[in-house]
C-alpha atoms as a PDB file:
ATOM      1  CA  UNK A   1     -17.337  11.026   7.227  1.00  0.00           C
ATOM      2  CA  UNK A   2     -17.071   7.460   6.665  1.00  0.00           C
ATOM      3  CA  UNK A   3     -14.747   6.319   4.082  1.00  0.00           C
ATOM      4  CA  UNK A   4     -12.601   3.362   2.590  1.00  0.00           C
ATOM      5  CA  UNK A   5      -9.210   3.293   1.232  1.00  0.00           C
ATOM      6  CA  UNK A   6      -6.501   0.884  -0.170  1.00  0.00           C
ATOM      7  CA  UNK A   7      -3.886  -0.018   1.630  1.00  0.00           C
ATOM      8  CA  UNK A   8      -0.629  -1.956   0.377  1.00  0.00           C
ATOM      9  CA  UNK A   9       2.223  -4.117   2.432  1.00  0.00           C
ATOM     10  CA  UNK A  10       4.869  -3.800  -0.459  1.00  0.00           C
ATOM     11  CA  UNK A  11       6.990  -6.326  -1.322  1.00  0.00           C
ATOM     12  CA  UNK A  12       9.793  -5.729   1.360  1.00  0.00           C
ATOM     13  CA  UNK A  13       7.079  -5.383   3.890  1.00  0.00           C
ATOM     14  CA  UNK A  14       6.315  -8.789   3.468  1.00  0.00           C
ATOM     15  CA  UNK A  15       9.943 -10.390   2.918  1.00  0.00           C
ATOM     16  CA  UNK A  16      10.892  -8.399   5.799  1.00  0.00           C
ATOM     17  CA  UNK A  17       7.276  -9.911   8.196  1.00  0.00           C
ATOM     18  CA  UNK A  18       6.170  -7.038   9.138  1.00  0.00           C
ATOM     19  CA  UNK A  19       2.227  -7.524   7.761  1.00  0.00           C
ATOM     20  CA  UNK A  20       1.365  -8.246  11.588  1.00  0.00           C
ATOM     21  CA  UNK A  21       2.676  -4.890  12.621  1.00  0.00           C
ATOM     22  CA  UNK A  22       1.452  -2.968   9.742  1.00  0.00           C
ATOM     23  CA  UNK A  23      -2.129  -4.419  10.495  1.00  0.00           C
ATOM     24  CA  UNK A  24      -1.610  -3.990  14.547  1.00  0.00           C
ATOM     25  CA  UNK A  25      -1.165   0.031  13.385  1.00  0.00           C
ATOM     26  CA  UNK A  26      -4.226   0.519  11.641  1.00  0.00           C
ATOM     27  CA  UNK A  27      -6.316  -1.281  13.794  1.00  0.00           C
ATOM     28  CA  UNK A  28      -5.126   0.470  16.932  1.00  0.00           C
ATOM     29  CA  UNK A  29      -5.531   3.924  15.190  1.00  0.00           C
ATOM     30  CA  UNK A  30      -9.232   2.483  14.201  1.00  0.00           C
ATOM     31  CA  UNK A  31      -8.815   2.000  10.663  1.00  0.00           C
ATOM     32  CA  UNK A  32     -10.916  -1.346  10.513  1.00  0.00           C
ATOM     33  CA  UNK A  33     -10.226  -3.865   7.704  1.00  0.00           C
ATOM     34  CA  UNK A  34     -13.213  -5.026   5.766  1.00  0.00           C
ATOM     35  CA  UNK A  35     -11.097  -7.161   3.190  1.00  0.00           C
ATOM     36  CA  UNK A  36      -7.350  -8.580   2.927  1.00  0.00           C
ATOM     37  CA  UNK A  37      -5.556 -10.343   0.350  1.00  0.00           C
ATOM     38  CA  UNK A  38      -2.073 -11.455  -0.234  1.00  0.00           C
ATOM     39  CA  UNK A  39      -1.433 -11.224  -4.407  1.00  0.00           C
ATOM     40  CA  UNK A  40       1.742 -11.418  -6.514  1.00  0.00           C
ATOM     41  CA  UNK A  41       1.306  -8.898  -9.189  1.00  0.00           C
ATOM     42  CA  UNK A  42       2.447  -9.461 -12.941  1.00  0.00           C
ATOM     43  CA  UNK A  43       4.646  -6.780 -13.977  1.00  0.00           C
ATOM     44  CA  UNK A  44       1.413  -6.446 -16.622  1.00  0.00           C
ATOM     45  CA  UNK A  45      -1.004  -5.975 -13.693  1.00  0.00           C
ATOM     46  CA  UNK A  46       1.343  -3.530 -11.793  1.00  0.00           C
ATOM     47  CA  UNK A  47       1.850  -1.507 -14.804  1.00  0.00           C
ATOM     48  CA  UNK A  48      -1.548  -1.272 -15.342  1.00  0.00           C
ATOM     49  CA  UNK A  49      -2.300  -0.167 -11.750  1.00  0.00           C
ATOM     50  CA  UNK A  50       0.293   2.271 -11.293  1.00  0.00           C
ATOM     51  CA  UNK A  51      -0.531   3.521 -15.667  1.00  0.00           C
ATOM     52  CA  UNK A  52      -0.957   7.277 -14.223  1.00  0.00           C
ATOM     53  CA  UNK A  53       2.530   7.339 -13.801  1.00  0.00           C
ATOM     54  CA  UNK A  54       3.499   5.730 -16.825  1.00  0.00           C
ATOM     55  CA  UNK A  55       5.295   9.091 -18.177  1.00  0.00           C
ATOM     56  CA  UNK A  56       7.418   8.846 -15.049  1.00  0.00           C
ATOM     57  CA  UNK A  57      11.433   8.118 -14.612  1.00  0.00           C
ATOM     58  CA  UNK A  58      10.435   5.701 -11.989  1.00  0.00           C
ATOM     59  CA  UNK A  59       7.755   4.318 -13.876  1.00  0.00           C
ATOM     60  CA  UNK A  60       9.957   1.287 -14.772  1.00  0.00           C
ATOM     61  CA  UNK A  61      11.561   0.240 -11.448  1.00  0.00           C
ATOM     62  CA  UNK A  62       8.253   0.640  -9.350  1.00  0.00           C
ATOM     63  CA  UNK A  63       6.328  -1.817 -11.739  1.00  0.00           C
ATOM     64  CA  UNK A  64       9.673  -3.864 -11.095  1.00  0.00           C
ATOM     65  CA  UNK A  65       9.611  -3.782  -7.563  1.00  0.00           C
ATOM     66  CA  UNK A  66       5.673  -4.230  -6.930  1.00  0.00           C
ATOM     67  CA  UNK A  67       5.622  -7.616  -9.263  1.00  0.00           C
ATOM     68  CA  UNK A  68       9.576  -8.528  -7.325  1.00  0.00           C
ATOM     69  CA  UNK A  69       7.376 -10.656  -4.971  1.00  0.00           C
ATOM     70  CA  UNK A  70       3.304 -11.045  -2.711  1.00  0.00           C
ATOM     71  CA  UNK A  71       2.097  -7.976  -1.477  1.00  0.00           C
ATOM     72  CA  UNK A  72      -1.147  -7.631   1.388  1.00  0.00           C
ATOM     73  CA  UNK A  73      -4.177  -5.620  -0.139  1.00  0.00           C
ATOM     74  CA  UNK A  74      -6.553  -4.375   2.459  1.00  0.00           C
ATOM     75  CA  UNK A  75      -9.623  -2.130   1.778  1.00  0.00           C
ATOM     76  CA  UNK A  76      -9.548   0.112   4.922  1.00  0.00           C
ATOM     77  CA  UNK A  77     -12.727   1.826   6.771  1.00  0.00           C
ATOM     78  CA  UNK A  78     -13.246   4.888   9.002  1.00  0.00           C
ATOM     79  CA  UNK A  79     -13.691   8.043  10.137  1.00  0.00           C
ATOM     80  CA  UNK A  80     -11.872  10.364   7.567  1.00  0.00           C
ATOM     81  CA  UNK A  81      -9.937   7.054   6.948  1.00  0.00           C
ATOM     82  CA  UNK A  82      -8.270   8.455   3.729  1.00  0.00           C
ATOM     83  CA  UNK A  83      -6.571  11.220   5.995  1.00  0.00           C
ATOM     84  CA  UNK A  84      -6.244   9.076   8.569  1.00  0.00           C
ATOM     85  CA  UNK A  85      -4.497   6.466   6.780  1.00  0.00           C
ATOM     86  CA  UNK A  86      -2.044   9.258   4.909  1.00  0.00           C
ATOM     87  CA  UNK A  87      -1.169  11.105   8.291  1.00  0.00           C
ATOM     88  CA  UNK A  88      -0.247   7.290   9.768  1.00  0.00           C
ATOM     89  CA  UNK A  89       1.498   6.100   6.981  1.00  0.00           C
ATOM     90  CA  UNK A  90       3.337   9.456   5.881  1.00  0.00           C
ATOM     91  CA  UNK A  91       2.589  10.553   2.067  1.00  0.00           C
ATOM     92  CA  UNK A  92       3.716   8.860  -0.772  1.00  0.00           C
ATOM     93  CA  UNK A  93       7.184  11.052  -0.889  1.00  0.00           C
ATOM     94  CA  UNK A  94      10.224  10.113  -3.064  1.00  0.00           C
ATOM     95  CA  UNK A  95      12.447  11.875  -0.635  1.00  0.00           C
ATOM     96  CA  UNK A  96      10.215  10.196   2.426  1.00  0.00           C
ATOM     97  CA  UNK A  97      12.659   8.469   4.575  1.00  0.00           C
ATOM     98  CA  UNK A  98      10.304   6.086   5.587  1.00  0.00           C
ATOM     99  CA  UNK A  99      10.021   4.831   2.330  1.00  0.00           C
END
C-alpha cells in the first residue's frame, strides 16, 4: 500500500548537520520525498502541534525544545512508508536511546 508520512529533523538534528544523512537514509531505504521545508516553530505553533500531549509531564520541555531552533519537514512516500519509516527511525520511545 502506498502511503505518506511526516517526517521531522529536530532541532539538534539540524545544529548538529546531520539533515544530509537523515535524507541519504530514507532515500536509500526508498522512502521518496515529495516535499521539504526547513521552519522555526513558535512555541504557539509547537504547542499546538504536539496539543495531544498537552496533559503530559513533558508537555512543557518538548514544545521548548521543538521552537529552541529550524527543524526539516518532509512529507514521505512509499510502500507501507508509515512502517517503514517507524522500523528505520525506531519508535517514538522516552527510554529510546536513540533519542
Amino acid at each position: 500500500m502506498m502511503d505518506r508520512t511526516l517526517s521531522i529533523v529536530k532541532p539538534d538534528g539540524v545544529a548538529r548537520g546531520l539533515i544530509g544523512e537523515v535524507v541519504r537514509r530514507l532515500e536509500k531505504n526508498a522512502l521518496k520525498i515529495v516535499a521539504m521545508k526547513m521552519i522555526h516553530m513558535t512555541k504557539a505553533q509547537a504547542c499546538g502541534f504536539y496539543a495531544v500531549h498537552r496533559e503530559r509531564p513533558f508537555f512543557d520541555s518538548l514544545t521548548d525544545f521543538m521552537s529552541s531552533g529550524p527543524c526539516v519537514v518532509m512529507v514521505l512516500e512509499g510502500e507501507n512508508a508509515i512502517a517503514r519509516y517507524r522500523e528505520l527511525m525506531g519508535r517514538l520511545c522516552p527510554k529510546n536511546p536513540r533519542r
